[in-house]
C-alpha atoms as a PDB file:
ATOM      1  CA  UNK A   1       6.539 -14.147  -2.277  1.00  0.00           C
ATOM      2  CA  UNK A   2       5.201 -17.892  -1.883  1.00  0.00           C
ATOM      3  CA  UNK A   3       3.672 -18.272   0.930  1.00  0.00           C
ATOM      4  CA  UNK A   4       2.591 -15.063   2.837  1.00  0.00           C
ATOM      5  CA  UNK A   5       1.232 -14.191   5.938  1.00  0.00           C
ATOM      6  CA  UNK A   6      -0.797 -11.577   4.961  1.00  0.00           C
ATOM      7  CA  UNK A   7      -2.866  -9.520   7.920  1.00  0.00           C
ATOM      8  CA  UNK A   8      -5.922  -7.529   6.766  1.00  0.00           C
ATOM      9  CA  UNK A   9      -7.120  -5.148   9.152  1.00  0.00           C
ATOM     10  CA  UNK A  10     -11.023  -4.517   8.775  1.00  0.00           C
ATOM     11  CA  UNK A  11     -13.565  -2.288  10.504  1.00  0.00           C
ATOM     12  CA  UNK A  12     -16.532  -3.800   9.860  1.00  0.00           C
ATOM     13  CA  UNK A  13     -17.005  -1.447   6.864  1.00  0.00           C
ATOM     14  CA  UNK A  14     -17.687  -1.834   3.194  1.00  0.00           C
ATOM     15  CA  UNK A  15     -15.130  -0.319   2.322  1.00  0.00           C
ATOM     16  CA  UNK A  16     -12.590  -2.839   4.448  1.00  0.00           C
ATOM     17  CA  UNK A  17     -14.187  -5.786   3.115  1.00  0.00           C
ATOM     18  CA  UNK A  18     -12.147  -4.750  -0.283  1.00  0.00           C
ATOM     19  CA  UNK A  19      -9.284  -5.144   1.017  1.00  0.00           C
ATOM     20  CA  UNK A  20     -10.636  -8.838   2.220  1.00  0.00           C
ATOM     21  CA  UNK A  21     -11.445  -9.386  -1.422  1.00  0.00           C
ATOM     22  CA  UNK A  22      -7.425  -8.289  -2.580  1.00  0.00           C
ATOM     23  CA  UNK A  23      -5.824 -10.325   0.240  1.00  0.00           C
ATOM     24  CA  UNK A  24      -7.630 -13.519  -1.068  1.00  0.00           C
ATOM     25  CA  UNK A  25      -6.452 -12.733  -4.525  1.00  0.00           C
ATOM     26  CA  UNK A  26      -2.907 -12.665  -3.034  1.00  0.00           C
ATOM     27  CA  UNK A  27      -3.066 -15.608  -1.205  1.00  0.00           C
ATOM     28  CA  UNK A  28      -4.437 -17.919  -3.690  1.00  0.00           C
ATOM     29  CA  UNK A  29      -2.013 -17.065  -6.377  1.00  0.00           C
ATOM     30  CA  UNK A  30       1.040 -17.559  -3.783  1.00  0.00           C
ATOM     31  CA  UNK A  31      -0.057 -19.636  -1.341  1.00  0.00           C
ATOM     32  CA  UNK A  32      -0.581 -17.757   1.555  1.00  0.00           C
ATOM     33  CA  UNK A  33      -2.648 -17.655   5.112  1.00  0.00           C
ATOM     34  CA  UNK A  34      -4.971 -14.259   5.749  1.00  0.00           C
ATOM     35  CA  UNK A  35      -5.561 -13.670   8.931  1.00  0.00           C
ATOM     36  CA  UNK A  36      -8.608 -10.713   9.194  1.00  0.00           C
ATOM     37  CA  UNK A  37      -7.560  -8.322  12.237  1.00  0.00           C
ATOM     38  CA  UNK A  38      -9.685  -5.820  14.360  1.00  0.00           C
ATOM     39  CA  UNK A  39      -8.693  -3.610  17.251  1.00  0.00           C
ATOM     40  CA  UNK A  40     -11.081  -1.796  19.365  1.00  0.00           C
ATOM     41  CA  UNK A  41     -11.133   0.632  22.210  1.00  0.00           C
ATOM     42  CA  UNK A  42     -14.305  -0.487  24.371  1.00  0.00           C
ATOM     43  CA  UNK A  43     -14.184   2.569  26.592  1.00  0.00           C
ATOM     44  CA  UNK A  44     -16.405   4.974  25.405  1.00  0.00           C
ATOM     45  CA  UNK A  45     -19.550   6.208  24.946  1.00  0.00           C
ATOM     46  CA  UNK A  46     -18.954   5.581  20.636  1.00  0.00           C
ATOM     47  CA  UNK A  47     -19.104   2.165  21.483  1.00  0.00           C
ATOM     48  CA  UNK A  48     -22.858   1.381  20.634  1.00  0.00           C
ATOM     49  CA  UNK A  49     -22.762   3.414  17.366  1.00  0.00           C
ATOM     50  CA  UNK A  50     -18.758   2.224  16.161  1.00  0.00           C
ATOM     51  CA  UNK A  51     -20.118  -0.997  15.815  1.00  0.00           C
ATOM     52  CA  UNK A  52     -23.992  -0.332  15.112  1.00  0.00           C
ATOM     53  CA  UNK A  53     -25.647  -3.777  13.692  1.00  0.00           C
ATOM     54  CA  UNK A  54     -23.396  -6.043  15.560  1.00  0.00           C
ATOM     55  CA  UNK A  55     -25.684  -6.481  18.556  1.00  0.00           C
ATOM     56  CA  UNK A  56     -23.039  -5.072  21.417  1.00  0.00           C
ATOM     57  CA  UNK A  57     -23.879  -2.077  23.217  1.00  0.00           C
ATOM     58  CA  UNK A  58     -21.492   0.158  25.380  1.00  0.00           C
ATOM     59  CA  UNK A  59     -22.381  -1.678  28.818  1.00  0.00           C
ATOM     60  CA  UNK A  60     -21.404  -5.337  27.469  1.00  0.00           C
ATOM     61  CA  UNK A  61     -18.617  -6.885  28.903  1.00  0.00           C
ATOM     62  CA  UNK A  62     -15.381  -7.354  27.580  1.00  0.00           C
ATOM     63  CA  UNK A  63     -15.706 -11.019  26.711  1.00  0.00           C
ATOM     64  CA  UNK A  64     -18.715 -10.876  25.275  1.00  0.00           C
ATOM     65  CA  UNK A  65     -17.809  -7.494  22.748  1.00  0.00           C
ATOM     66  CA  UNK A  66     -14.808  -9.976  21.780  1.00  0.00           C
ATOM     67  CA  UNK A  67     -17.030 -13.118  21.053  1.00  0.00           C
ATOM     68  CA  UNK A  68     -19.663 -10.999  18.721  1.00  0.00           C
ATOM     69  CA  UNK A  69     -16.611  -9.262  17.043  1.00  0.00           C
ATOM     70  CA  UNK A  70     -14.392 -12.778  16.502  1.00  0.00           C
ATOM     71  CA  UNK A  71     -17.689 -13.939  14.843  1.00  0.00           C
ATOM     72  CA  UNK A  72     -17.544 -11.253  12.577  1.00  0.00           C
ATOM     73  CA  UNK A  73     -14.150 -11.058  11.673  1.00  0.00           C
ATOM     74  CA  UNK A  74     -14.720 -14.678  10.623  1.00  0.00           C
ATOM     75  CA  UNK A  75     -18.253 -14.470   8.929  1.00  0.00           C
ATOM     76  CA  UNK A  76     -16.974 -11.790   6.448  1.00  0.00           C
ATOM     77  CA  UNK A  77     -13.557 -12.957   6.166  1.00  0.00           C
ATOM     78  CA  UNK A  78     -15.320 -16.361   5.132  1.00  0.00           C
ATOM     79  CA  UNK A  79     -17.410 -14.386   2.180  1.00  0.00           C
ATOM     80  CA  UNK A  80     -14.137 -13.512   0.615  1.00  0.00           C
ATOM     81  CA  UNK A  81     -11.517 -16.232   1.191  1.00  0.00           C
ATOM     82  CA  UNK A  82     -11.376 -19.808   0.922  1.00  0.00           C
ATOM     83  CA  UNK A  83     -11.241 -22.154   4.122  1.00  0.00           C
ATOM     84  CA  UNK A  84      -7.440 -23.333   2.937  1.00  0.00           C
ATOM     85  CA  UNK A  85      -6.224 -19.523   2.979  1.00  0.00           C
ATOM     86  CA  UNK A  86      -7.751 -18.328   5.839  1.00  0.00           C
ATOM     87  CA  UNK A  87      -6.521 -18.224   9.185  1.00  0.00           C
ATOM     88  CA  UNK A  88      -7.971 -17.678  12.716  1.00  0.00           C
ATOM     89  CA  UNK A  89      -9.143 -14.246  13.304  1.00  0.00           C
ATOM     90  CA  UNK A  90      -7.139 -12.070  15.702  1.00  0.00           C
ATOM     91  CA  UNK A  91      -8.285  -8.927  18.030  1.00  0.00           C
ATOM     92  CA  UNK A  92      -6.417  -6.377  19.682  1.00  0.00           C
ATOM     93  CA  UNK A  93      -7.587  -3.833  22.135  1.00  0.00           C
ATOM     94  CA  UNK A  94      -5.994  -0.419  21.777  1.00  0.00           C
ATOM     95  CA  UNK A  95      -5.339   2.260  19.275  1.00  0.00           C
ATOM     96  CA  UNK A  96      -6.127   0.961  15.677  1.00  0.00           C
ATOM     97  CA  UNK A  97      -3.321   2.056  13.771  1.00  0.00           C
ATOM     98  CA  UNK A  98      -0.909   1.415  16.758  1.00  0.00           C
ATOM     99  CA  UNK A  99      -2.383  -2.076  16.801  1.00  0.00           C
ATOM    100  CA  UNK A 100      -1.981  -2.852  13.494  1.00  0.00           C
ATOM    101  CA  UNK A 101       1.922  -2.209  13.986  1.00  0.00           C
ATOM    102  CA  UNK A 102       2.842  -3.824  16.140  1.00  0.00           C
ATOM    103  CA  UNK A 103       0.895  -6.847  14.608  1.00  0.00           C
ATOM    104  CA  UNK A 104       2.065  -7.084  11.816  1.00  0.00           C
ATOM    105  CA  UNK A 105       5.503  -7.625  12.930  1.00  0.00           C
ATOM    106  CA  UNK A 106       4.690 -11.567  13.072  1.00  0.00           C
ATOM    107  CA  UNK A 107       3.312 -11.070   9.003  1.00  0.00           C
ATOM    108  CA  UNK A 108       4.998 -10.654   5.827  1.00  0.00           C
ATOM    109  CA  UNK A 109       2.439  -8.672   4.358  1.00  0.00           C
ATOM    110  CA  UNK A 110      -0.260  -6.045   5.099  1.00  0.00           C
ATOM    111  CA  UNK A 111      -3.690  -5.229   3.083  1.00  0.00           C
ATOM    112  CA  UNK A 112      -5.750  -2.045   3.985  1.00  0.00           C
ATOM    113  CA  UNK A 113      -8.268  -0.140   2.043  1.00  0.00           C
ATOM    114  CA  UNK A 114      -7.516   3.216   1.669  1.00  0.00           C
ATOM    115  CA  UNK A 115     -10.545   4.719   3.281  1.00  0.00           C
ATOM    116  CA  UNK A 116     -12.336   3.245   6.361  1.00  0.00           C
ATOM    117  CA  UNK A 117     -15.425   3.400   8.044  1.00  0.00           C
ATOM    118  CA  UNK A 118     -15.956   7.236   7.204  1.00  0.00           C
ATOM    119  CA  UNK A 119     -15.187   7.367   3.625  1.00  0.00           C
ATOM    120  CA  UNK A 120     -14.565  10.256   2.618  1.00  0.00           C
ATOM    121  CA  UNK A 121     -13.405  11.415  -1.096  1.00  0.00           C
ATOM    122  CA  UNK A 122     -10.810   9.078  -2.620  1.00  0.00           C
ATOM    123  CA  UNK A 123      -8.148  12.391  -1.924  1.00  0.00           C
ATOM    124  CA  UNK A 124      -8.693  12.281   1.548  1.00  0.00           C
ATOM    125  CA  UNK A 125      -6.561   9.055   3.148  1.00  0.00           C
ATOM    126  CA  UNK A 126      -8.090   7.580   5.916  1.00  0.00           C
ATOM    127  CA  UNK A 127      -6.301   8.548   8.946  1.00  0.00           C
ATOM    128  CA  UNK A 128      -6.025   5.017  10.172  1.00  0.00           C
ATOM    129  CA  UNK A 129      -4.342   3.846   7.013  1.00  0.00           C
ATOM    130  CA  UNK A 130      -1.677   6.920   6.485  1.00  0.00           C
ATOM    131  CA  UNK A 131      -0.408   6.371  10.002  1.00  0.00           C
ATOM    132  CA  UNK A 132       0.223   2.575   9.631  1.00  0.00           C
ATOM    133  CA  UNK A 133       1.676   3.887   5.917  1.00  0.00           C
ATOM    134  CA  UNK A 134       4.288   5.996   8.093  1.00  0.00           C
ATOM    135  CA  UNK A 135       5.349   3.750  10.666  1.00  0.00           C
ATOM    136  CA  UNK A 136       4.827   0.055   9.541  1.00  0.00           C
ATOM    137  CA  UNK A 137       7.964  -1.370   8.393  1.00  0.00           C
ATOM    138  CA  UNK A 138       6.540  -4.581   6.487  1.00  0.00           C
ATOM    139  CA  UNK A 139       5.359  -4.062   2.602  1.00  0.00           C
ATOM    140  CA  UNK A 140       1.284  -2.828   2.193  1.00  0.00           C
ATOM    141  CA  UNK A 141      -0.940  -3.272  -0.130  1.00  0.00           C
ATOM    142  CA  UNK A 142      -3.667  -0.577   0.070  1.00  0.00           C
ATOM    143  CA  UNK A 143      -6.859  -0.953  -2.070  1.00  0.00           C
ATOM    144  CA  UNK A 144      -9.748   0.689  -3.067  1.00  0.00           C
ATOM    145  CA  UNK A 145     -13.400  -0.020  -4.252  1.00  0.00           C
ATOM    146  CA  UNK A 146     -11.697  -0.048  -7.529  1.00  0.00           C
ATOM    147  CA  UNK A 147      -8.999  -1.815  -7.261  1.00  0.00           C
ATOM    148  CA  UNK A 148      -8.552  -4.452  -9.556  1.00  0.00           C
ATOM    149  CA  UNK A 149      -5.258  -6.938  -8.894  1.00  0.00           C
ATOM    150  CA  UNK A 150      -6.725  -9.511 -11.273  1.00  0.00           C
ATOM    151  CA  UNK A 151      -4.094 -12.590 -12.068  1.00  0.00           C
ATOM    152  CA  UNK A 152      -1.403  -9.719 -11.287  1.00  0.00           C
ATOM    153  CA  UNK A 153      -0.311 -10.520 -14.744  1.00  0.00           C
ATOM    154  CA  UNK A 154       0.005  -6.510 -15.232  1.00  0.00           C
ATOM    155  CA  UNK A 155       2.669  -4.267 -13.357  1.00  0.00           C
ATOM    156  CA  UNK A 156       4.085  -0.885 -13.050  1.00  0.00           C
ATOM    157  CA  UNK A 157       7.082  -0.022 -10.920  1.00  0.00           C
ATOM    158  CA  UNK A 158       8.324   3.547 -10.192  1.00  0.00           C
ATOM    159  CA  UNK A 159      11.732   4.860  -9.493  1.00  0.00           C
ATOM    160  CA  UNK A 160      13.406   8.080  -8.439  1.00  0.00           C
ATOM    161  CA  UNK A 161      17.115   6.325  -8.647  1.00  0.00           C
ATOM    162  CA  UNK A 162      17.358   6.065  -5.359  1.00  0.00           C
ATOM    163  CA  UNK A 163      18.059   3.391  -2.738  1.00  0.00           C
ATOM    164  CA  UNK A 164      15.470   3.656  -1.157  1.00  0.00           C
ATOM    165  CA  UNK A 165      13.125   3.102  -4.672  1.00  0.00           C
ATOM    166  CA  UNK A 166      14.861  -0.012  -5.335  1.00  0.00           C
ATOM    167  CA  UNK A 167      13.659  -1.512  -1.955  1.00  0.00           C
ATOM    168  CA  UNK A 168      10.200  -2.554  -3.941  1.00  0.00           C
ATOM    169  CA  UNK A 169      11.931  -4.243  -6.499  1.00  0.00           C
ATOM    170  CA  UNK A 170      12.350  -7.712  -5.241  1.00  0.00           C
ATOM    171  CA  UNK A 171       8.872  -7.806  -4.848  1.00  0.00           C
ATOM    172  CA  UNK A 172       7.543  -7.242  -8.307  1.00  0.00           C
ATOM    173  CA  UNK A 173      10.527  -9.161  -9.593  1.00  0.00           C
ATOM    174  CA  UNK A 174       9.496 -12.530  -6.929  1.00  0.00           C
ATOM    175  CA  UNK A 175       5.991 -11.535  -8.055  1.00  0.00           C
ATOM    176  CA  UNK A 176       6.343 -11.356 -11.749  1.00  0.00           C
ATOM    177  CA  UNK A 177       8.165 -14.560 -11.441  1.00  0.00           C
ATOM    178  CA  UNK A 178       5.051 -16.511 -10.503  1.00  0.00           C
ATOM    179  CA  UNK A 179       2.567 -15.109 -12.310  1.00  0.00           C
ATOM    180  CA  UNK A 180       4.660 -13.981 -15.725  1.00  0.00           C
ATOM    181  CA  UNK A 181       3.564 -10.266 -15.290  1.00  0.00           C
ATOM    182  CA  UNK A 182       4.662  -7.826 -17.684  1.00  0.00           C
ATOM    183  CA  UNK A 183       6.599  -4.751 -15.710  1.00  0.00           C
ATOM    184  CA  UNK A 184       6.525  -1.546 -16.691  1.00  0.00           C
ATOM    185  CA  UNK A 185       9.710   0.008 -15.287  1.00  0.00           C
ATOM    186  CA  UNK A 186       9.602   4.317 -14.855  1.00  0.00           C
ATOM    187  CA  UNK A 187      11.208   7.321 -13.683  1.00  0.00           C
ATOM    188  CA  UNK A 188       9.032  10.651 -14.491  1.00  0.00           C
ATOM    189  CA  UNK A 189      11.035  13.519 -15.838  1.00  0.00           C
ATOM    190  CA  UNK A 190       8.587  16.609 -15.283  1.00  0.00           C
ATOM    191  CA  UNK A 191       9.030  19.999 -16.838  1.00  0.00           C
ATOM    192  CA  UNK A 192       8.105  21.574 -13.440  1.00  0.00           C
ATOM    193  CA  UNK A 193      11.259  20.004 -12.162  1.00  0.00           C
ATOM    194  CA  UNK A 194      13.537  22.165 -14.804  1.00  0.00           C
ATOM    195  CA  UNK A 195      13.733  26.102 -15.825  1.00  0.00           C
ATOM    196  CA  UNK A 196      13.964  25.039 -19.452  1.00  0.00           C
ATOM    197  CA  UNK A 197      13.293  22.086 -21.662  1.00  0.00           C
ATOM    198  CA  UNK A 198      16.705  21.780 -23.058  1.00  0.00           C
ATOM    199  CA  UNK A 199      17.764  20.217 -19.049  1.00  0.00           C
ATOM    200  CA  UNK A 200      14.681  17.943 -19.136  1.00  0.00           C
ATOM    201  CA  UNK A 201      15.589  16.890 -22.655  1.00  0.00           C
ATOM    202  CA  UNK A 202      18.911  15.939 -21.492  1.00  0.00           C
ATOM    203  CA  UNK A 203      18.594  14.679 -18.651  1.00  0.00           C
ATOM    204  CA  UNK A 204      15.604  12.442 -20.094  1.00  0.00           C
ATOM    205  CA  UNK A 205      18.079  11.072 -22.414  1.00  0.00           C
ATOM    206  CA  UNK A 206      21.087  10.170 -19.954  1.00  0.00           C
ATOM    207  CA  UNK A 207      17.787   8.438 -17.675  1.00  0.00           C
ATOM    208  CA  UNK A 208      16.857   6.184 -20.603  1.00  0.00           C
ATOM    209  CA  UNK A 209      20.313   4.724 -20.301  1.00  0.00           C
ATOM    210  CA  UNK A 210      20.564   4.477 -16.351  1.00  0.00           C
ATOM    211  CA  UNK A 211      16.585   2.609 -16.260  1.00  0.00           C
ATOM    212  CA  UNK A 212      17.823   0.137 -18.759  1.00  0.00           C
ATOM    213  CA  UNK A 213      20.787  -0.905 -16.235  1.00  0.00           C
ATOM    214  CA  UNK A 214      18.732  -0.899 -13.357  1.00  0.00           C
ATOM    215  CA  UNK A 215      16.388  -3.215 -15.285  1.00  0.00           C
ATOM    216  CA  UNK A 216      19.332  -5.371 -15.950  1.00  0.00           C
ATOM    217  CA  UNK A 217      20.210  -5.277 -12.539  1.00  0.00           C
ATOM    218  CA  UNK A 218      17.740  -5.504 -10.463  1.00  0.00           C
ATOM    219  CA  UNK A 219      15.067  -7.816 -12.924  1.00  0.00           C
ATOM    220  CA  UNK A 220      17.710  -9.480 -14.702  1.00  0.00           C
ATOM    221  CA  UNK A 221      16.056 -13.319 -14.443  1.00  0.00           C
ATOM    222  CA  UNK A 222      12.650 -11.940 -15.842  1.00  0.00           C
ATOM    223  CA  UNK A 223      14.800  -8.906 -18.214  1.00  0.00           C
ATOM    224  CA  UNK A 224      12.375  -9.969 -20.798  1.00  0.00           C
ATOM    225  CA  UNK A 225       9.556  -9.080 -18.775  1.00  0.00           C
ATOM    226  CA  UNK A 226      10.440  -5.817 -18.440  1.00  0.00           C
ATOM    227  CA  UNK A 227       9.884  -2.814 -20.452  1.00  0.00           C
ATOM    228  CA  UNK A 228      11.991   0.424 -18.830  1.00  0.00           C
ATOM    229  CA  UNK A 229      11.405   3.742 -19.603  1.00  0.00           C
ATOM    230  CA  UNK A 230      11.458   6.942 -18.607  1.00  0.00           C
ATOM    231  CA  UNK A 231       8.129   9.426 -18.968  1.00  0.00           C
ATOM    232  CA  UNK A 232       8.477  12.840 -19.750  1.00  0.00           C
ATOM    233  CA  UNK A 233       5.567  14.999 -19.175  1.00  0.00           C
ATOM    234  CA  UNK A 234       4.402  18.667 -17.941  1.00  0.00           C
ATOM    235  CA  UNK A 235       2.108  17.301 -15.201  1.00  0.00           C
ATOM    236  CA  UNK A 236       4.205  16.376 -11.874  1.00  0.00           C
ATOM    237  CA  UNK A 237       5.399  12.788 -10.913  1.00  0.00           C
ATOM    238  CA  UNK A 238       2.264  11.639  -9.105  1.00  0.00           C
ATOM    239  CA  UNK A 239      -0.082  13.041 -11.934  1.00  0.00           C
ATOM    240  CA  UNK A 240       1.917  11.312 -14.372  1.00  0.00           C
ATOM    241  CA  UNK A 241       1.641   8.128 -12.819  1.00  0.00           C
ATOM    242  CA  UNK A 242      -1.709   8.467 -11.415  1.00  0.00           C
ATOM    243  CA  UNK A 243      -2.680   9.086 -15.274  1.00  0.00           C
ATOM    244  CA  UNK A 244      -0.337   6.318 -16.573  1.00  0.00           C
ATOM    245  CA  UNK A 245      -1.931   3.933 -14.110  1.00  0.00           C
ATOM    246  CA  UNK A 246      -5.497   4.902 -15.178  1.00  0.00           C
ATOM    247  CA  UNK A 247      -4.814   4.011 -18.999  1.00  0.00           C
ATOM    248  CA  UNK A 248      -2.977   1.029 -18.620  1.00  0.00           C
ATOM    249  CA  UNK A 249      -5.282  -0.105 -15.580  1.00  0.00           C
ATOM    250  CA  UNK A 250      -2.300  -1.871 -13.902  1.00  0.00           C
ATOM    251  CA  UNK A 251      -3.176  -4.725 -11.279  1.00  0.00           C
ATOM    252  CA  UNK A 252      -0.701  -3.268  -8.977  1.00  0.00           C
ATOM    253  CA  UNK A 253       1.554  -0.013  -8.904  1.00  0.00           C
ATOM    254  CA  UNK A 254       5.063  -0.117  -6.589  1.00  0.00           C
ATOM    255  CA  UNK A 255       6.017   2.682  -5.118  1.00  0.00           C
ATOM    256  CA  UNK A 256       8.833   3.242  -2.046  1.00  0.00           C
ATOM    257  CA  UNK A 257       6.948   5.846   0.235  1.00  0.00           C
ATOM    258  CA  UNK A 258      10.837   7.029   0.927  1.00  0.00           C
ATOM    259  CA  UNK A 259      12.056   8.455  -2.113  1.00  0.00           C
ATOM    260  CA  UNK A 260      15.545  10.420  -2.789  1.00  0.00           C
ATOM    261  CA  UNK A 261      15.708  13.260  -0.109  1.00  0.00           C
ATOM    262  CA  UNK A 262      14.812   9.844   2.680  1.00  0.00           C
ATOM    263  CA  UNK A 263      12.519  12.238   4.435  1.00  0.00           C
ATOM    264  CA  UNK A 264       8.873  11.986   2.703  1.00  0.00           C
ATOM    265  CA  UNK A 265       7.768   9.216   4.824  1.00  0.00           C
ATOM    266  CA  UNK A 266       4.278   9.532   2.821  1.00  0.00           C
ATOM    267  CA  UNK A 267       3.735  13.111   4.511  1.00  0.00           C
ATOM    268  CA  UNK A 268       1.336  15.420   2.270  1.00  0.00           C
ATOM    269  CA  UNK A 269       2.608  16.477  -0.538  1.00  0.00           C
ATOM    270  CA  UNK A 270       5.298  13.339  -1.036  1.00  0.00           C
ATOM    271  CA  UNK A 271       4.872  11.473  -4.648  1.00  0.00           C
ATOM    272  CA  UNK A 272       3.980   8.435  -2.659  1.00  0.00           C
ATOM    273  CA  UNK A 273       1.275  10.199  -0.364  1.00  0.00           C
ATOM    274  CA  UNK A 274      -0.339  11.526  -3.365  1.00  0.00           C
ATOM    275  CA  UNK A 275      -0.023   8.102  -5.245  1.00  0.00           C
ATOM    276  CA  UNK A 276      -1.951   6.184  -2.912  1.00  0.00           C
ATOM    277  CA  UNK A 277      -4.614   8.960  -2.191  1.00  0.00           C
ATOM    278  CA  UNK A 278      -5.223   9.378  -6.192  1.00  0.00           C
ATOM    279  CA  UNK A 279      -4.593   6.484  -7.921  1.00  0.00           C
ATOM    280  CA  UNK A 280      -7.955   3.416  -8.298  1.00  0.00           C
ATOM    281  CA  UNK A 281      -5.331   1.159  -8.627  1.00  0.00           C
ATOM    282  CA  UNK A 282      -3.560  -0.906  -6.165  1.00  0.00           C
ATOM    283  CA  UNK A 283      -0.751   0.184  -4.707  1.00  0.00           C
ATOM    284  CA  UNK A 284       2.091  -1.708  -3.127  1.00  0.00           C
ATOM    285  CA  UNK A 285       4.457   0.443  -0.720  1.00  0.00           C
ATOM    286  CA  UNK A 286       7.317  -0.126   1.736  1.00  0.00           C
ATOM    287  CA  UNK A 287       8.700   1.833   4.041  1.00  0.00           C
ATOM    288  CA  UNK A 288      12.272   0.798   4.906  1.00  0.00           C
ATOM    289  CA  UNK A 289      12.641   3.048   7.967  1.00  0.00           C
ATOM    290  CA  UNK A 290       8.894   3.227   9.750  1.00  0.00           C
ATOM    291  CA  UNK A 291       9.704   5.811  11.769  1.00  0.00           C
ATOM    292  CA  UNK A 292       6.956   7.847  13.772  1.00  0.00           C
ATOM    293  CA  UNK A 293       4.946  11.045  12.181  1.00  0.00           C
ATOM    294  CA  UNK A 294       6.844  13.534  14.707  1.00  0.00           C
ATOM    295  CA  UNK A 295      10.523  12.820  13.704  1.00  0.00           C
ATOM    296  CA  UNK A 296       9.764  12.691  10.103  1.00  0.00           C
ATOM    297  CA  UNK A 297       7.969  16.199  10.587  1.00  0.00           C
ATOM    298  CA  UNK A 298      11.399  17.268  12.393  1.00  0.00           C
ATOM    299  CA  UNK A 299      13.744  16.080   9.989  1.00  0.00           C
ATOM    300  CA  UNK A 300      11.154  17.638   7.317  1.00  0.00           C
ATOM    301  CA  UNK A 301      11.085  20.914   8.525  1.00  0.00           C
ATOM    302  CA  UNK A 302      15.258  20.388   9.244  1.00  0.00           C
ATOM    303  CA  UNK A 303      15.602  19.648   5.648  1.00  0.00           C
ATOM    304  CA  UNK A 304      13.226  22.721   4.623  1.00  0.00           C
ATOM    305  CA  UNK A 305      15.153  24.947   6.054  1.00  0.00           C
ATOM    306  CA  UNK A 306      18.973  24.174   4.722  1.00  0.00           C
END
């Protein structure tokens, strides 16, 4: 991944500005451009409170909300990244998540914190964030106050064996590349996936097999870098990586927020939802379809009832 464009939306909370902090990590161990993004909807009566401190009040007009706000985007970009990574700030006016979108079609990469301006309790996704999660169709990043991506030296990649898993392994593997990161390859066998332990038991043994070939496959220039496994366990898959990732404290976690059925598209309840909701760590996602909420609600409810 030399050279990224990375876009990092922010909105003017503290809890954004981590995500500032991540992208400059990013960019100065590959040698890429961040360019801090904002999109605001001036019309309403929010306006003086959304962005309280900044000086703007709901009667300014347009070209003068967009002057204070570029000046912000590029005072606290400028705290976090270096003048040679850091691009021009851009603005958008519109729907946030919408915005960010459609954006980001012109990056390679997106970084978002988790949570936004409200906060909320690390199992609560900001709204914002899980819709651009659903529909974006370039790789994120998503961070949180304790996030920690370090030299990236450290990595853990998790698979279900299924296509749409494998779409995140390029990345670690282009990743690992650079920086020499060990990988921790997995697939979680969970008891509450079985009626009895003899079928986990086997089928944990004919997975230890099939996650040494993908590793020999898909990470075969770095093999050596690799350590593939499988993890058996009575808690289910996102516990057991949520827990894994907390003990190992990973600099960045992989996950496809499509897994083997193709219709989770990171709605509640989907490994990947609860990954990035639970885990401190950083996680890196890709969607390979980005389709909208609604039709993966329809084909989820389609699928439900076969």
């Amino acid at each position: 991944m030399l050279h990224p464009k990375i876009l990092v939306p922010v909105d003017f909370s503290e809890l954004s500005e981590f995500a500032l902090q991540a992208a400059s990590t990013f960019a100065r161990l590959f040698e890429g451009r961040v360019t801090p993004f904002h999109a605001y909807i001036p019309v309403t009566d929010l306006d003086g409170f959304y962005y309280v401190g900044s000086g703007i009040t709901p009667h300014e007009k347009y070209s003068e909300i967009e002057k204070v706000l570029h000046e912000r985007l590029q005072e606290i970009a400028e705290k976090y990244i270096q003048p040679e990574y850091l691009s021009a700030p851009l603005l958008d006016v519109g729907n946030p998540a919408r915005a960010i979108i459609h954006t980001s079609n012109k990056f390679d990469l997106v970084v978002m914190s988790t949570h936004g301006r409200t906060g909320f309790s690390r199992f609560v996704m900001g709204s914002v964030t899980e819709k651009v999660l659903r529909m974006c169709k370039k790789p994120m990043i998503t961070v949180t106050g304790e996030s920690n991506l370090g030299d990236l030296s450290s990595l853990l990649v998790t698979t279900d064996f299924s296509e749409n898993s494998f779409q995140v392994f390029p990345y670690a593997a282009s990743i690992a590349k650079e920086t020499g990161a060990r990988i921790d390859l997995i697939n979680v066998v969970s008891s509450e996936q079985f009626f009895d332990s003899g079928a986990m038991e086997a089928t944990a043994a004919r997975r230890e097999k099939e996650i040494g070939e993908l590793a020999d496959h898909h990470f075969k220039d770095i093999r050596k870098q690799v350590d593939a496994r499988i993890v058996t366990g009575d808690r289910t898959p996102y516990a057991e990586i949520e827990l894994l990732a907390r003990e190992k404290g990973y600099h960045l976690v992989f996950i496809s927020s499509v897994g083997r059925t193709g219709l989770d598209y990171l709605m509640m309840g989907s490994t990947a939802s609860q990954v990035v909701r639970r885990v401190k760590n950083a996680v890196f996602t890709i969607n390979p379809h980005g389709i909208s909420p609604e039709k993966a609600r329809k084909l989820h409810y389609q699928h439900r009832d076969i």
